[in-house]
PDB file of N, CA and C in Angstrom:
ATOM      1  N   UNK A   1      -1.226  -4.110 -13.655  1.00  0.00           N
ATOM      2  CA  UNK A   1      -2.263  -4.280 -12.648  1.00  0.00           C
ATOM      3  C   UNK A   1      -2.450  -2.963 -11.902  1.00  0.00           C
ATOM      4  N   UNK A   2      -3.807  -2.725 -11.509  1.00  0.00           N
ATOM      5  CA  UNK A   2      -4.068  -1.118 -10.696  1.00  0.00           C
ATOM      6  C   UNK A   2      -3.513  -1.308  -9.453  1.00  0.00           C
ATOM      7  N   UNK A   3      -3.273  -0.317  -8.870  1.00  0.00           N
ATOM      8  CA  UNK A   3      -3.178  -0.594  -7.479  1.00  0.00           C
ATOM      9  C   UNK A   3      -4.519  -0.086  -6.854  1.00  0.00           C
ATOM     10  N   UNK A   4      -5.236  -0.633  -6.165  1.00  0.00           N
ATOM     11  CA  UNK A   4      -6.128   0.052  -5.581  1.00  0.00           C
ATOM     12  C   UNK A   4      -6.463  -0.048  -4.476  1.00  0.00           C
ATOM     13  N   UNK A   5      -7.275   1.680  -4.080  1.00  0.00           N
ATOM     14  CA  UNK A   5      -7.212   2.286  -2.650  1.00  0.00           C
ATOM     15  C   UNK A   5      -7.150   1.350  -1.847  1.00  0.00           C
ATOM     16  N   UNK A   6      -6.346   1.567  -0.669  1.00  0.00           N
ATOM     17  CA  UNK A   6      -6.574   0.831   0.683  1.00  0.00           C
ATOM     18  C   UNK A   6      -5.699  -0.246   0.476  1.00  0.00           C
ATOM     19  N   UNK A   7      -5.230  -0.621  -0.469  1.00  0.00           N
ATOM     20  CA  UNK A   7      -3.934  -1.904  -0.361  1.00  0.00           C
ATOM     21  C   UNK A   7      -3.036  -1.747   0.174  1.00  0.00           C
ATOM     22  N   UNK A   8      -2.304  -2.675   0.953  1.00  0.00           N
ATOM     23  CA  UNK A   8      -1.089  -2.460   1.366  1.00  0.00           C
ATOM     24  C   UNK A   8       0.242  -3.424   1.022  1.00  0.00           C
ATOM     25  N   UNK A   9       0.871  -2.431   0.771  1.00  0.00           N
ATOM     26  CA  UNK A   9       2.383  -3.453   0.325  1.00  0.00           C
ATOM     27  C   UNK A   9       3.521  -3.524   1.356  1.00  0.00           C
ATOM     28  N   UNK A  10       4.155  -4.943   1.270  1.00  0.00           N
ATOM     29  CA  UNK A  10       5.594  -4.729   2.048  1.00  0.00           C
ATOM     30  C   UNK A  10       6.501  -4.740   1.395  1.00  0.00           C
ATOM     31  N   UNK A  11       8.200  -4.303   1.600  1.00  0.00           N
ATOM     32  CA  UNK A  11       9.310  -4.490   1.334  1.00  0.00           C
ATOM     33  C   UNK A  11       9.836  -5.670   2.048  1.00  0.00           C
ATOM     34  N   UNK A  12       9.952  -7.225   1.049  1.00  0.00           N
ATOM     35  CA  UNK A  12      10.733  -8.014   1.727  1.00  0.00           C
ATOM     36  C   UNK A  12      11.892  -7.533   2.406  1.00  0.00           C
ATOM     37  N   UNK A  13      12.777  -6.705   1.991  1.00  0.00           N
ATOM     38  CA  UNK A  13      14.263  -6.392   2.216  1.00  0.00           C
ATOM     39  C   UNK A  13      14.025  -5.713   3.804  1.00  0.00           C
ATOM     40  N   UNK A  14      13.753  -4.517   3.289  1.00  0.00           N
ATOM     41  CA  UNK A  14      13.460  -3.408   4.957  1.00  0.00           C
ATOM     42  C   UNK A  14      12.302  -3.669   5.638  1.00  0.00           C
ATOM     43  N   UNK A  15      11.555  -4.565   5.007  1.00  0.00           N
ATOM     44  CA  UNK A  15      10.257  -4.548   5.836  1.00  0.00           C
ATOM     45  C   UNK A  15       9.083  -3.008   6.186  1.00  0.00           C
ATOM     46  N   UNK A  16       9.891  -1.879   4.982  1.00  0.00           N
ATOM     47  CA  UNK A  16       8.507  -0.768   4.981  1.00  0.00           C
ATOM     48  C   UNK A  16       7.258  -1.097   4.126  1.00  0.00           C
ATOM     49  N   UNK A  17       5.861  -0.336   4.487  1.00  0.00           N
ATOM     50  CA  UNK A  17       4.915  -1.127   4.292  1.00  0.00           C
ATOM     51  C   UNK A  17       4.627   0.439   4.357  1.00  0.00           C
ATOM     52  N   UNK A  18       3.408   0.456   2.739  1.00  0.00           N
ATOM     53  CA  UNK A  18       2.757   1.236   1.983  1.00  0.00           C
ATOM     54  C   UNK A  18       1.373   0.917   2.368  1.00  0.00           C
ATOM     55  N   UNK A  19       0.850   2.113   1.980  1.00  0.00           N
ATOM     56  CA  UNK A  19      -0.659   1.969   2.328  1.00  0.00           C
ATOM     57  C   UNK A  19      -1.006   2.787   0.741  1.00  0.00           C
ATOM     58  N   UNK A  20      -1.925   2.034  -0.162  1.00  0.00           N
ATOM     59  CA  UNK A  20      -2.214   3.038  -0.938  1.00  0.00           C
ATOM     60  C   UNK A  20      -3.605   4.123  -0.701  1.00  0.00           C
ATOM     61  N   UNK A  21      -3.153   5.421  -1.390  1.00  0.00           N
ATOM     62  CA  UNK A  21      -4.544   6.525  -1.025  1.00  0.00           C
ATOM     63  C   UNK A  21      -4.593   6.821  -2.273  1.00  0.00           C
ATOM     64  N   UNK A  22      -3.837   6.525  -3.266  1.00  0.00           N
ATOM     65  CA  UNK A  22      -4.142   7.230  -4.877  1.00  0.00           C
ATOM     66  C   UNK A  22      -4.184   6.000  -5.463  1.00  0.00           C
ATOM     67  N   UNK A  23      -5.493   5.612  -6.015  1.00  0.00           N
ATOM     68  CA  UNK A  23      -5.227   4.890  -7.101  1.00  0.00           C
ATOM     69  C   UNK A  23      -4.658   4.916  -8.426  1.00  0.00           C
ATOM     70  N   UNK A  24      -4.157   3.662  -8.996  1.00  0.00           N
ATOM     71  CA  UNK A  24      -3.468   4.032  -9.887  1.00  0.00           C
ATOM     72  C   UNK A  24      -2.693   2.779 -10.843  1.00  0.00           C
ATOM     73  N   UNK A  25      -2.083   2.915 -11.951  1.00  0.00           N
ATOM     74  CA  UNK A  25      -1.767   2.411 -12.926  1.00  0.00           C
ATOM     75  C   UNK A  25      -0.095   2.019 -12.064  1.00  0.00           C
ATOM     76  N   UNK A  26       0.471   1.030 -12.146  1.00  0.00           N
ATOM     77  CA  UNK A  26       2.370   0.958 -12.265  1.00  0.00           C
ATOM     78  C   UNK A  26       2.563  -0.040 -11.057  1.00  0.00           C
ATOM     79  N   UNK A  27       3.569  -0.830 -10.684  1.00  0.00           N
ATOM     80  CA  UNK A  27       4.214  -1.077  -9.666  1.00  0.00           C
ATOM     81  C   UNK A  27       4.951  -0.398  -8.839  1.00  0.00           C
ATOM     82  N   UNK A  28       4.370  -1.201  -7.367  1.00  0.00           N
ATOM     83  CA  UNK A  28       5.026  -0.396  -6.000  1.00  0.00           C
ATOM     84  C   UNK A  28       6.123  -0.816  -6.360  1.00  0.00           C
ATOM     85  N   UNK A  29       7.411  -0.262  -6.122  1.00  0.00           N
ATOM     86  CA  UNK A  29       8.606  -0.922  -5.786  1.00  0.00           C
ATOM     87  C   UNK A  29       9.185  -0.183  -4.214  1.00  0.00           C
ATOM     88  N   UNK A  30      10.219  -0.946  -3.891  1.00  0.00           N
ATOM     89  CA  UNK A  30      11.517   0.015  -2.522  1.00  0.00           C
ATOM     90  C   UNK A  30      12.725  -1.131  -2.644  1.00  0.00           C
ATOM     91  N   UNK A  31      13.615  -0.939  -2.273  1.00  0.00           N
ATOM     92  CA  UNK A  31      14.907  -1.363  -2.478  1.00  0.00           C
ATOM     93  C   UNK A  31      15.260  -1.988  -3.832  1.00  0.00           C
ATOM     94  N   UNK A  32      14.526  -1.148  -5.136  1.00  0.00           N
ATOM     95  CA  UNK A  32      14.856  -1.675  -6.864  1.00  0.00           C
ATOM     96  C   UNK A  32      14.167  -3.014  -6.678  1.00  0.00           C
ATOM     97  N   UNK A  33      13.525  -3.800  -5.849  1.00  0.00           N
ATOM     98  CA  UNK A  33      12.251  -4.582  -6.328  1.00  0.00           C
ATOM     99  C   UNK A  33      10.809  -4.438  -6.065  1.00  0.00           C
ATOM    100  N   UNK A  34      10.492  -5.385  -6.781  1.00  0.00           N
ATOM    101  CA  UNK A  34       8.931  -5.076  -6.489  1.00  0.00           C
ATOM    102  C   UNK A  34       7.937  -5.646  -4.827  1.00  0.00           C
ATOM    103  N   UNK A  35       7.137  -4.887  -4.726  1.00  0.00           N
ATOM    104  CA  UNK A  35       6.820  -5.007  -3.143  1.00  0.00           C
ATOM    105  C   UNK A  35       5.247  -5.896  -3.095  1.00  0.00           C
ATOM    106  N   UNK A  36       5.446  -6.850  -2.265  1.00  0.00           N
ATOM    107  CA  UNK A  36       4.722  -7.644  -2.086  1.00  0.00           C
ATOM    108  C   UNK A  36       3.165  -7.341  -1.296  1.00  0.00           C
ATOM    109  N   UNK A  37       2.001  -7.733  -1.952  1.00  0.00           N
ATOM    110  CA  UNK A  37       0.683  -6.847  -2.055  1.00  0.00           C
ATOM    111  C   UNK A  37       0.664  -8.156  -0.349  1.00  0.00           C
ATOM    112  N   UNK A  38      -0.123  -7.044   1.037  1.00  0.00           N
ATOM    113  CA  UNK A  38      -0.258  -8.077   1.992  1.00  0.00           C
ATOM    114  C   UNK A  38      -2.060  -8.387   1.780  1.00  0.00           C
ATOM    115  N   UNK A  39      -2.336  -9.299   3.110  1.00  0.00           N
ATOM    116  CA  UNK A  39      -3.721  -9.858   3.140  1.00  0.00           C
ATOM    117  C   UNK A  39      -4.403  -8.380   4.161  1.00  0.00           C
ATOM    118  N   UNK A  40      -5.618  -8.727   3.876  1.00  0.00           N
ATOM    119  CA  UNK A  40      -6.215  -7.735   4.699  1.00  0.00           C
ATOM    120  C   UNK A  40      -6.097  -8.093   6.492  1.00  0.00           C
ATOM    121  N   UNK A  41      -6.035  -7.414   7.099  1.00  0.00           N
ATOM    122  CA  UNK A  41      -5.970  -7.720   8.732  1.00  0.00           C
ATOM    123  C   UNK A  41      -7.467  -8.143   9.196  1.00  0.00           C
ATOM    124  N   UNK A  42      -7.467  -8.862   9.673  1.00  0.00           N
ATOM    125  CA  UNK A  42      -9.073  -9.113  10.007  1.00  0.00           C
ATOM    126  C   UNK A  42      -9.448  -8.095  11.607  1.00  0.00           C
ATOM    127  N   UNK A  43     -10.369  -7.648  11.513  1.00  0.00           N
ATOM    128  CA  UNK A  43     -11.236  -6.747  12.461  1.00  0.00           C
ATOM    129  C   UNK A  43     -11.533  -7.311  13.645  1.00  0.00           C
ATOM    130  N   UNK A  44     -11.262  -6.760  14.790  1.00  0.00           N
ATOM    131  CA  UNK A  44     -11.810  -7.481  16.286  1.00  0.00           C
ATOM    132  C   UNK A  44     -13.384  -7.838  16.374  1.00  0.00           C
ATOM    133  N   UNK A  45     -13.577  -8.477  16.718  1.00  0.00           N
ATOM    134  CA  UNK A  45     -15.098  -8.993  16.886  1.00  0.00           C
ATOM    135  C   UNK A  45     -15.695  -8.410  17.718  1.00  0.00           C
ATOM    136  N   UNK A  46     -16.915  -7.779  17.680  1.00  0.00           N
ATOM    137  CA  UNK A  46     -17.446  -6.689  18.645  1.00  0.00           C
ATOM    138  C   UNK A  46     -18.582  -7.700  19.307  1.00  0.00           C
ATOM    139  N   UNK A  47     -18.270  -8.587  19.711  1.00  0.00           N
ATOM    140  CA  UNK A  47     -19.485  -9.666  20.503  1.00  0.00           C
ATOM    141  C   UNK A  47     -20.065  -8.656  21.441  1.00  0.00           C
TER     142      UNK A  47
END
């Protein structure tokens, strides 16, 4: 699966969190597993 721009991943274990800027071919990993893709943050509402 690609990773692509602007995704972000966490580390269940340490809880560090990737931002991708290079797209690209492979799995994120950090602590020898693989890192869990998050949801997008939703945007403040500019009423």
């Amino acid at each position: 699966m690609p990773n692509l721009l602007g995704r972000r991943f966490r580390c269940e274990v340490c809880n560090t969190e990737v931002l991708i800027t290079k797209a690209g071919e492979g799995e994120v990993e950090c602590c020898g597993k693989p890192m869990t893709a998050q949801q997008p943050r939703p945007l403040p509402s500019s009423d």
